[in-house]
Protein backbone atom coordinates (compact mmCIF):
# COMPACT_ATOMS: atom_id res chain seq x y z
CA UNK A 1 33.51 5.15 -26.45
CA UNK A 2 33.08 7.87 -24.18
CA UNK A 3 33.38 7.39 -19.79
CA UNK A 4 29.93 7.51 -18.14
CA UNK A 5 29.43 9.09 -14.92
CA UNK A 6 26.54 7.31 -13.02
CA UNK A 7 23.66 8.96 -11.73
CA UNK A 8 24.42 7.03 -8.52
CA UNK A 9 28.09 9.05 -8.29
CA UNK A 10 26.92 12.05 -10.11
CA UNK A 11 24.31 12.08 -6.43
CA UNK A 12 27.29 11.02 -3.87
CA UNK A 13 29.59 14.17 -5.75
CA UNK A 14 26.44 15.92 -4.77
CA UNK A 15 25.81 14.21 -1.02
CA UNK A 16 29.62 14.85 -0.25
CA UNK A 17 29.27 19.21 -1.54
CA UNK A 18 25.83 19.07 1.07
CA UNK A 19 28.38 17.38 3.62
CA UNK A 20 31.00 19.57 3.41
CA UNK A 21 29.00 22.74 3.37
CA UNK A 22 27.45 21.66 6.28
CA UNK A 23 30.58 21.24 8.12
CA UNK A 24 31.55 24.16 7.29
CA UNK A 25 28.59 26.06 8.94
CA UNK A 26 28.79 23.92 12.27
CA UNK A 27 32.52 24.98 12.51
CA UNK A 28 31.19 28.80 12.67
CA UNK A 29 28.92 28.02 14.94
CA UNK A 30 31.01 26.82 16.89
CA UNK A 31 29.50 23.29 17.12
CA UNK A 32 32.64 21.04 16.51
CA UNK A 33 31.15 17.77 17.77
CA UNK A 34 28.71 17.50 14.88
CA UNK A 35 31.11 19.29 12.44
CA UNK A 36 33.32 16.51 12.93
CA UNK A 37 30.77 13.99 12.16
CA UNK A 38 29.49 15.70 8.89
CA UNK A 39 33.36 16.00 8.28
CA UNK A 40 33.83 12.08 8.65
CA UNK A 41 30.60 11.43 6.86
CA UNK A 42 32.03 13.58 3.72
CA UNK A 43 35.54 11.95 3.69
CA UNK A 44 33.77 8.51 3.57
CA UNK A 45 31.67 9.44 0.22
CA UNK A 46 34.70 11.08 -1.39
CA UNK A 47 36.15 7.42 -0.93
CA UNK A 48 33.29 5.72 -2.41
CA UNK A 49 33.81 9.11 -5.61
CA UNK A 50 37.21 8.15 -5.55
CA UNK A 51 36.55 4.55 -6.15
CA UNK A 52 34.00 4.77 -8.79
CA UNK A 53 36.33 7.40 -10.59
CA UNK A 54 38.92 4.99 -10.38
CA UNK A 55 36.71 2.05 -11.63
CA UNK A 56 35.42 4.00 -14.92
CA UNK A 57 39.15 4.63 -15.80
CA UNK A 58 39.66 1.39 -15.84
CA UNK A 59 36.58 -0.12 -17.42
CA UNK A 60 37.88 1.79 -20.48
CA UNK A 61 41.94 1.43 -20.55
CA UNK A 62 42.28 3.40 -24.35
CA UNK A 63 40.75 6.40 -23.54
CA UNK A 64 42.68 9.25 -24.14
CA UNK A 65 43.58 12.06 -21.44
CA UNK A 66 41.77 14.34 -23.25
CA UNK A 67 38.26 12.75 -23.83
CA UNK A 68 35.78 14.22 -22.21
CA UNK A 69 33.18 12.79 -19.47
CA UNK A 70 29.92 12.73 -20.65
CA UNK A 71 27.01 12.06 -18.26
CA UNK A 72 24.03 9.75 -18.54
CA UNK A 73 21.55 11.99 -18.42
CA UNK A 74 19.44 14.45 -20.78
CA UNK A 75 20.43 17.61 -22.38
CA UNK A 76 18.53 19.84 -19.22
CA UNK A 77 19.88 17.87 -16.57
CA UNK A 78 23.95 17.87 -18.33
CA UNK A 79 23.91 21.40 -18.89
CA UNK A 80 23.15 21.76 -14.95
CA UNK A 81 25.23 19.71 -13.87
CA UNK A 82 28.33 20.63 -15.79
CA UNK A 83 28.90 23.86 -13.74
CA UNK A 84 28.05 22.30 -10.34
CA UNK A 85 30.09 19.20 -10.94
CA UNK A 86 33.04 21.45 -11.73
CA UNK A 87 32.83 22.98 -8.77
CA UNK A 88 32.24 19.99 -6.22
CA UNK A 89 35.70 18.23 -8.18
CA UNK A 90 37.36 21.31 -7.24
CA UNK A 91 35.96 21.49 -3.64
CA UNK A 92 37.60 18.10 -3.27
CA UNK A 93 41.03 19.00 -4.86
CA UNK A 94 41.70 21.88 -2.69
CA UNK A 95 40.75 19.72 0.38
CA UNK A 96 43.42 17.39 -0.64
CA UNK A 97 47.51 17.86 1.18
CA UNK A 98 49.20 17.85 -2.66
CA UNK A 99 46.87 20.79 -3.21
CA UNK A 100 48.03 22.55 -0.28
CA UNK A 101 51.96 21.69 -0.65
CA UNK A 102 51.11 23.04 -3.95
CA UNK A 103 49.76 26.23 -3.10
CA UNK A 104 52.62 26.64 -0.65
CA UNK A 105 55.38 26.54 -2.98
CA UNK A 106 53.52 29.17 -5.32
CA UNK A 107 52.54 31.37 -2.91
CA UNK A 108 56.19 31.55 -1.93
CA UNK A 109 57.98 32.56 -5.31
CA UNK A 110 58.63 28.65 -5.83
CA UNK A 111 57.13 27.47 -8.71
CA UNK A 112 60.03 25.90 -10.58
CA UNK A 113 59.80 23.35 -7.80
CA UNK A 114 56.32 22.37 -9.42
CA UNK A 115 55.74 18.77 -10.60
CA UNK A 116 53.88 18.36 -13.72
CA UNK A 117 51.12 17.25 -11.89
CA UNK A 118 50.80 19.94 -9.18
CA UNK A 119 51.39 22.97 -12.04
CA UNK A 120 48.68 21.09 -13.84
CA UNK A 121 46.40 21.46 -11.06
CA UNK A 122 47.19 24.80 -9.81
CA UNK A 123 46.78 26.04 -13.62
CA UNK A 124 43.60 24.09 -13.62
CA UNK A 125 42.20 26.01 -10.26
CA UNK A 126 43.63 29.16 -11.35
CA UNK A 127 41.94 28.84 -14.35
CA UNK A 128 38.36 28.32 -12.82
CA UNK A 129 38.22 30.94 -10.28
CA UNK A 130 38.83 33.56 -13.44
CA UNK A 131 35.83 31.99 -15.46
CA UNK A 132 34.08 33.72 -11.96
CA UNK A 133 35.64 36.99 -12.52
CA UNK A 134 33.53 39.21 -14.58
CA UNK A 135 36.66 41.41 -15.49
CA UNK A 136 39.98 40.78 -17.21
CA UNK A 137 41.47 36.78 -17.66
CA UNK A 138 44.34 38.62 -14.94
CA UNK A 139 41.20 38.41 -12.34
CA UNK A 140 41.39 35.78 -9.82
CA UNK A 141 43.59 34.18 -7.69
CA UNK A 142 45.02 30.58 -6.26
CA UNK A 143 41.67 29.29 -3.67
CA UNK A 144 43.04 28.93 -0.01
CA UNK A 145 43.36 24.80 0.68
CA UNK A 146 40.40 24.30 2.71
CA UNK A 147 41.58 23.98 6.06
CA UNK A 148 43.08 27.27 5.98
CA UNK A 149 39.95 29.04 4.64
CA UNK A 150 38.31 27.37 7.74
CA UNK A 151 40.97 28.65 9.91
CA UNK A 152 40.15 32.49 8.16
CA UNK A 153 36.36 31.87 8.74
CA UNK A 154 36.60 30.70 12.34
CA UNK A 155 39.20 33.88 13.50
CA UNK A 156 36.76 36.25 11.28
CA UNK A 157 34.16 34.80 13.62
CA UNK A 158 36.37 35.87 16.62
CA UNK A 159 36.21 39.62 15.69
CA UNK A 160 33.38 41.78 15.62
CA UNK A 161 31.58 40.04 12.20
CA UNK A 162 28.25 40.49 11.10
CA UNK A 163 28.75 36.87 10.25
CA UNK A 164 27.70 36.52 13.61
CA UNK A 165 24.55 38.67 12.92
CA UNK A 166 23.27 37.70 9.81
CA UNK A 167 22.48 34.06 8.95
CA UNK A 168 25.26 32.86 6.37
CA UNK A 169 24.32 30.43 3.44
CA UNK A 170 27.17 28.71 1.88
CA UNK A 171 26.99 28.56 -1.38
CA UNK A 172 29.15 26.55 -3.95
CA UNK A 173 27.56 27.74 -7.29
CA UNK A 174 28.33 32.31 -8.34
CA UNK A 175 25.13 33.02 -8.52
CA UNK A 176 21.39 31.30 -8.41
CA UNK A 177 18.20 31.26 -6.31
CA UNK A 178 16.82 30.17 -2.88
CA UNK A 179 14.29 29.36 -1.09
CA UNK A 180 13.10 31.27 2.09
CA UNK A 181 10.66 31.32 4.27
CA UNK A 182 8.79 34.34 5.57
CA UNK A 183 6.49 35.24 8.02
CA UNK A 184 6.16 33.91 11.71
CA UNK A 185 4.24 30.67 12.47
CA UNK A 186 0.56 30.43 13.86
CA UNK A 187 -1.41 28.04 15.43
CA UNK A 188 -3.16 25.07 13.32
CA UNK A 189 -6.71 25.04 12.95
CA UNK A 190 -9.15 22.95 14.95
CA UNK A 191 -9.99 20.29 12.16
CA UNK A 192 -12.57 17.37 12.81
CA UNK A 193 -11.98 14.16 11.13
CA UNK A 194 -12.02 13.97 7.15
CA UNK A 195 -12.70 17.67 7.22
CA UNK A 196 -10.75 19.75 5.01
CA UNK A 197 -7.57 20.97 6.18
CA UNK A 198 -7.57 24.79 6.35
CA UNK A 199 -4.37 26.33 4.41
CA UNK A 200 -1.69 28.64 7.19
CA UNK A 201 -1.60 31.82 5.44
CA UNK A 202 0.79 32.81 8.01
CA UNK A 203 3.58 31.86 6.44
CA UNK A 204 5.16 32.41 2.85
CA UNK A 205 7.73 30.89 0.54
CA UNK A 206 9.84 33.14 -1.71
CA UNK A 207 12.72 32.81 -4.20
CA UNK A 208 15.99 35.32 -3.35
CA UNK A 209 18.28 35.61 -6.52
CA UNK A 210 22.05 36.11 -5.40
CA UNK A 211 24.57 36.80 -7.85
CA UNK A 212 27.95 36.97 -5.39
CA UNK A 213 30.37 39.69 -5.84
CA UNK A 214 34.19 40.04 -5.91
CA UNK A 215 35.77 42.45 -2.79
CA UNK A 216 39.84 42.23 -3.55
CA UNK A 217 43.05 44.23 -2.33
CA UNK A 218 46.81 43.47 -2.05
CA UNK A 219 49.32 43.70 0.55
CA UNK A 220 52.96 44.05 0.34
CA UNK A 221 54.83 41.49 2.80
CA UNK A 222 59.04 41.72 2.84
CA UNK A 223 60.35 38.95 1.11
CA UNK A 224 61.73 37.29 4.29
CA UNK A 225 58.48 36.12 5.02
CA UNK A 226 58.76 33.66 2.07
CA UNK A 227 61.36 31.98 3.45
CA UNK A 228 60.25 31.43 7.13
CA UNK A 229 58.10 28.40 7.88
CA UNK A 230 54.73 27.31 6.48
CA UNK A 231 53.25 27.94 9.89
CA UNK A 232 54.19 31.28 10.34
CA UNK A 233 53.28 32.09 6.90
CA UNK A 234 49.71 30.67 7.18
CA UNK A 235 49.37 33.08 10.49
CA UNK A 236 50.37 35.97 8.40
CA UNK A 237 47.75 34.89 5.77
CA UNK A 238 44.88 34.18 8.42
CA UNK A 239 45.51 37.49 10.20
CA UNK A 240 45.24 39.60 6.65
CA UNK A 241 42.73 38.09 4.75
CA UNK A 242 40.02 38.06 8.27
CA UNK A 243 40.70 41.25 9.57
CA UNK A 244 40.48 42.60 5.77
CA UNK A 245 37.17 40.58 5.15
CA UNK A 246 35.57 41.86 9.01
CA UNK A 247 36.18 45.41 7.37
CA UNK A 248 34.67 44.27 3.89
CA UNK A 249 31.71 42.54 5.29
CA UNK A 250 30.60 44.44 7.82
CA UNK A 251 30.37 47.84 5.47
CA UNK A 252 28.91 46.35 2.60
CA UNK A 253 26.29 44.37 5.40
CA UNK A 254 25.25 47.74 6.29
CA UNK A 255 25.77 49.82 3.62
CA UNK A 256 26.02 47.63 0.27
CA UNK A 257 23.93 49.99 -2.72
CA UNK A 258 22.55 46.96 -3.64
CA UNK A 259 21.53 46.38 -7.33
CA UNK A 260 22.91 43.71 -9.62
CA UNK A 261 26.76 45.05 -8.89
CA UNK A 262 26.29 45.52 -5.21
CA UNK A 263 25.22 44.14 -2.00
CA UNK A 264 22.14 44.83 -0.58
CA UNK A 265 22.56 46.65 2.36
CA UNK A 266 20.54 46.51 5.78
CA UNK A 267 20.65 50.19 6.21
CA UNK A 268 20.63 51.57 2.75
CA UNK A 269 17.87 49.11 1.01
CA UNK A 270 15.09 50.87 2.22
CA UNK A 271 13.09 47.48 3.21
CA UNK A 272 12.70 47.53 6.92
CA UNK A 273 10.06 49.74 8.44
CA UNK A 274 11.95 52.89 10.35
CA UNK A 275 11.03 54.95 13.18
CA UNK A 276 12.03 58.50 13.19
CA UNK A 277 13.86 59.03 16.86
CA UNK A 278 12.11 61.79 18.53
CA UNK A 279 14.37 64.67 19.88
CA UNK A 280 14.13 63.22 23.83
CA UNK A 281 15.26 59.52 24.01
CA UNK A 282 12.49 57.77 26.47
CA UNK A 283 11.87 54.15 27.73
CA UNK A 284 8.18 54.42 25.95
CA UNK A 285 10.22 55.10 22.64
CA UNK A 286 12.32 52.52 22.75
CA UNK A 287 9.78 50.40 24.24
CA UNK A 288 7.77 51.88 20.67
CA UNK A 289 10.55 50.46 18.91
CA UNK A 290 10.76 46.95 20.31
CA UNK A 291 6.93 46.56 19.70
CA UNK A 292 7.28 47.91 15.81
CA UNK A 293 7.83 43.90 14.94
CA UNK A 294 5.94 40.62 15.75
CA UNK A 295 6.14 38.78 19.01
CA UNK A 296 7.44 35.79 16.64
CA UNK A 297 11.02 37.94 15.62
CA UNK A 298 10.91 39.19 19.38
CA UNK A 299 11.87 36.15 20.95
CA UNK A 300 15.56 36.12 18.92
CA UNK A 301 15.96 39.78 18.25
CA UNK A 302 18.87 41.91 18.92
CA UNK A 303 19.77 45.69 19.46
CA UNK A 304 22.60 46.87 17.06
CA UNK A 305 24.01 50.07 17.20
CA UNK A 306 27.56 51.57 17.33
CA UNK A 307 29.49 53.01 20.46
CA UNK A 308 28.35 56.72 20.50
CA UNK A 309 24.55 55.45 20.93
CA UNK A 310 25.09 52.94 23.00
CA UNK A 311 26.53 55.67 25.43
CA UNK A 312 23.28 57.82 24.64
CA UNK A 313 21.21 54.89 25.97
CA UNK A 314 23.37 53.73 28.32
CA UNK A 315 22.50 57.66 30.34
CA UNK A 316 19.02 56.63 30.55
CA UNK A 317 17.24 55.26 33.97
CA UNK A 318 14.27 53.90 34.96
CA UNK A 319 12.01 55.18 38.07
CA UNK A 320 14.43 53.22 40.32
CA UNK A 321 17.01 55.33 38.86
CA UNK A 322 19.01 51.94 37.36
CA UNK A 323 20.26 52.40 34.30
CA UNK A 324 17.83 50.41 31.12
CA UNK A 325 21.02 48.51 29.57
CA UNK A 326 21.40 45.76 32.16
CA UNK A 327 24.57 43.35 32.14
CA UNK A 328 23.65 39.83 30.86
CA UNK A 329 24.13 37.71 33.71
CA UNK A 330 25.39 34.97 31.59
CA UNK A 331 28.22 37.05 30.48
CA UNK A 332 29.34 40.56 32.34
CA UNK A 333 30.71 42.23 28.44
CA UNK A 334 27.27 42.03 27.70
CA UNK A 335 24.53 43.96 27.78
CA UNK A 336 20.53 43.79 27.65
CA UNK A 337 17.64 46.29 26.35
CA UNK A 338 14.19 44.65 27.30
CA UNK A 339 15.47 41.51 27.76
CA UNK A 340 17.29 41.04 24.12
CA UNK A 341 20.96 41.58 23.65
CA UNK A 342 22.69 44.81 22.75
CA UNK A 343 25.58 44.42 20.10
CA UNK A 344 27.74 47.40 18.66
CA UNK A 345 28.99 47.62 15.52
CA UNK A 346 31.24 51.04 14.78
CA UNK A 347 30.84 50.26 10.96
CA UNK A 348 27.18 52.02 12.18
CA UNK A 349 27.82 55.71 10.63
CA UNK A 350 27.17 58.81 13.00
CA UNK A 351 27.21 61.60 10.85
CA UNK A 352 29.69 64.01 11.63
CA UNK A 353 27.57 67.31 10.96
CA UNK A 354 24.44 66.47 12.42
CA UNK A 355 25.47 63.67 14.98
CA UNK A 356 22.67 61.42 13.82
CA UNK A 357 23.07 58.10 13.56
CA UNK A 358 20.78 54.83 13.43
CA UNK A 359 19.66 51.72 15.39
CA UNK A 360 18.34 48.65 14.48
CA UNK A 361 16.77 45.81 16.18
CA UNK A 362 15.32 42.46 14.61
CA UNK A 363 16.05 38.97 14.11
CA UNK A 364 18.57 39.47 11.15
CA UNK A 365 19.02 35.64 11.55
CA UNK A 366 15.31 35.71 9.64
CA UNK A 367 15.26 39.15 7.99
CA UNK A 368 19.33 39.05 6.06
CA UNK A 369 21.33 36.29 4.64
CA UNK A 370 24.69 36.72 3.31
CA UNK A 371 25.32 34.14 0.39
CA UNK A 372 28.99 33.31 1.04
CA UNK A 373 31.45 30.91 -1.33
CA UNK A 374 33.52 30.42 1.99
CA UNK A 375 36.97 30.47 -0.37
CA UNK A 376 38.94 32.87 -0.39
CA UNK A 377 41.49 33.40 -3.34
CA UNK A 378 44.91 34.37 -3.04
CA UNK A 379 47.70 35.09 -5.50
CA UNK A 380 51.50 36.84 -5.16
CA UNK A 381 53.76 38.59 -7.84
CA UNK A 382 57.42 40.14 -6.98
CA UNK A 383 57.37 42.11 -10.09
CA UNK A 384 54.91 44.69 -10.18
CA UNK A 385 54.33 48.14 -8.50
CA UNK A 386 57.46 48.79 -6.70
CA UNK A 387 57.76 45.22 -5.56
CA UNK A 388 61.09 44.31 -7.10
CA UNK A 389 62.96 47.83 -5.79
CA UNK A 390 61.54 47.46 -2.56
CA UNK A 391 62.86 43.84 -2.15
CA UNK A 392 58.84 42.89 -1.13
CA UNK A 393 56.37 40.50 -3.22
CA UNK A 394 52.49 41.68 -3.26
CA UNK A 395 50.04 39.43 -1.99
CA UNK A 396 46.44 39.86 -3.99
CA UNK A 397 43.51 38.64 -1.68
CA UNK A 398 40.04 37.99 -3.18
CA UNK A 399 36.25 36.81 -1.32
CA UNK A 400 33.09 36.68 -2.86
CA UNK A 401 29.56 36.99 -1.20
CA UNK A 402 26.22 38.79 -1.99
CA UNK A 403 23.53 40.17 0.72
CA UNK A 404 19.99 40.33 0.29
CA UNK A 405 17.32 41.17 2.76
CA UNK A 406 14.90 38.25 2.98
CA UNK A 407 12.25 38.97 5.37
CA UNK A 408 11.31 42.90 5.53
CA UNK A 409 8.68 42.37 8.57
CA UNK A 410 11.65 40.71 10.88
CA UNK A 411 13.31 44.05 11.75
CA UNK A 412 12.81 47.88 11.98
CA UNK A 413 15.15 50.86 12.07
CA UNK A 414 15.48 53.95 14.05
CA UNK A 415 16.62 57.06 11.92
CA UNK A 416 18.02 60.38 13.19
CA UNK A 417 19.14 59.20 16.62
CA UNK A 418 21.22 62.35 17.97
CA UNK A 419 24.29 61.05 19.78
CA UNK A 420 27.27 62.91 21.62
CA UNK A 421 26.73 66.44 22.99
CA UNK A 422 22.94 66.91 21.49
CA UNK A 423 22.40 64.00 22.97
CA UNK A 424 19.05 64.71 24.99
CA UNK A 425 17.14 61.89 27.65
CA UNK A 426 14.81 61.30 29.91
CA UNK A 427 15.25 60.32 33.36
CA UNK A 428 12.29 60.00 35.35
CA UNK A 429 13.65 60.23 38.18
CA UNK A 430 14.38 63.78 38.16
CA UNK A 431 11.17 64.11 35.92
CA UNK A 432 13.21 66.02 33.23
CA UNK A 433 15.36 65.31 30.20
CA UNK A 434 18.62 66.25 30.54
CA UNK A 435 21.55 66.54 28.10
CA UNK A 436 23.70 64.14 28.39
CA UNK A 437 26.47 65.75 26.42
CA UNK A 438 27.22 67.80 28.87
């Protein structure tokens, strides 16, 4: 007789993936206090998982290892939740200490030290993160234990991310659809009583496919490394795989070619309106610019641009003669355009021929999400390339994450903006523009 899996489990496995995911986000905000709570919250339902595992196995002492579990529930519902339940069973494994004293020892050229159970389980993940590889059965790597990961996403966080742009939507399953919300709100109607309620055709509802994508590359690390302690080798690993992923993220955020092989980019889709930079740089432009997009996207909107335009802008003064990017009083690195913040990205291209380059401003919190499977993969080899003459073992790092633009109206872009010695703007002042280049 086969094991059942309850409904009432199959929802806590579900409950404690919500949990964790949840956690997860509150840590990159920065919000520990409640992180810790969904955190405490998820370890208590993976007790009550771990009991009711435990109780099936022994409701039916003669089943075999290798039966498999079959659920109570119809063909439709099985089918989805064979992939998801995979994946929430493996959330929990790499969560787990023997999972990351596992990892350890094979990440560090010390697999013969493997007990039958921990080789079964590292096989096992292994296994699983190449069924999400589109390529060869070589394709994928060892998932980071879970505190680490959190330890990448938090110091990726630290550096100049888009993460902290962009909203970012966890996401357990490789690909799939969600639900978003478009449009800024309006005011109800004035409605009498039992009249009929008047529909808000303010606001829209729209399904995003995502389909994430693998980013990879491998770094060579001496073989002494292997040898030194686990905590020095988990900073090496941290340092690697966040400042590689801040490079990753941030170009394909901007730039991705979109399609079903690429990420969208915020630049390159083509989505947001644009606004053509005239060849003088004026408040009333800029001004032009903030106005291009509803008072509702206003209110959380930032200025993006890289360092070369920033120092364009930064040359222009109002009739006081004060310069229009004031320092945010709540922080003196910061700066202000009209009130909203000014961030600078240098993964912003300024072409090197016609010194052109591009700003945005929006609320890219509304307008782009990045569907992230916050693991990152990881695998080592002392044998290929060069690695075994050089007396080095290669490290292969994976991530995977898609970008699509969500809400077209919540941002615009300003194309052609000439930068460095062309650079030309008004100062009213002196009732001329002058060239600030020079």
């Amino acid at each position: 007789m086969p094991m059942q899996m309850s409904k009432k489990e199959i929802e806590l496995r579900q409950q404690f993936t919500e949990k964790k995911n949840a956690a997860d986000q509150k840590l990159q905000e920065g919000n520990t206090e409640e992180a810790r709570t969904l955190l405490d919250e998820a370890k208590t339902l993976r007790n009550q998982i771990e009991l009711m595992a435990e109780g099936r196995s022994l409701a039916v002492p003669d089943l075999q290892s290798n039966k498999k579990v079959t659920l109570d529930l119809d063909d439709e519902e099985s089918r989805s939740f064979n992939t998801n339940s995979k994946l929430e069973e493996r959330d929990i494994l790499t969560a787990t200490k023997e999972y990351r004293e596992a990892w350890f020892k094979v990440l560090t050229g010390r697999s013969h030290d493997l007990g039958e159970e921990e080789r079964s389980m590292m096989q096992r993940v292994l296994k699983e993160n190449r069924a999400l590889s589109s390529g060869s059965d070589k394709d994928g790597g060892y998932t980071v234990p879970d505190d680490i990961s959190t330890e990448i996403l938090k110091s990726i966080q630290e550096l100049n991310s888009v993460r902290n742009l962009v909203r970012v939507v966890p996401k357990t399953a490789p690909s799939g659809s969600y639900t978003v919300r478009k449009g800024v709100a309006g005011k109800l109607y004035n409605t009498a009583e039992k009249e009929q309620i008047q529909e808000l055709k303010n606001m829209e509802f729209d399904q995003i496919w995502y389909n994430v994508k693998k980013f990879a590359g491998f770094m060579p690390a001496p073989n002494e490394l292997l040898n030194d302690s686990f905590v020095n080798f988990v900073k090496e690993i941290v340092d690697w795989l966040s400042e590689s992923a801040v490079v990753t993220e941030n170009e394909e955020i901007f730039y991705g070619k979109g399609g079903e092989t690429n990420v969208e980019g915020i630049i390159t889709s083509g989505k947001y309106k644009t606004l053509k930079a005239p060849s003088v740089i004026t408040i009333k432009f800029l001004r032009k610019v903030k106005n291009q997009i509803k008072r509702g996207y206003r209110k959380n909107a930032k200025w993006v641009m890289n360092t070369e335009a920033f120092e364009t802008l930064a040359n222009i003064e109002d009739k006081n003669g004060r310069g229009i990017l004031a320092q945010d009083p709540r922080d003196e690195d910061n700066f202000l355009l009209f009130g909203r913040p000014v961030e600078v990205y240098d993964e912003i291209i300024t072409d090197d021929k016609t010194q052109k380059t591009h700003i945005l401003f929006g609320d890219f919190k509304r307008g782009y999400f990045m569907f992230d499977r916050q693991k990152f993969e990881i695998k080592s080899t002392d044998v290929g390339g060069d690695a075994f003459l050089t007396d080095q073992t290669y490290f292969r790092g994976i991530e995977r994450f898609d970008g699509k633009v969500v809400d077209p109206e919540a941002a615009v872009i300003v194309t052609d903006l000439v930068v460095g010695e062309n650079a030309q703007v008004e100062t009213p002042t002196e009732e001329k523009s002058v060239d600030v280049g020079k």
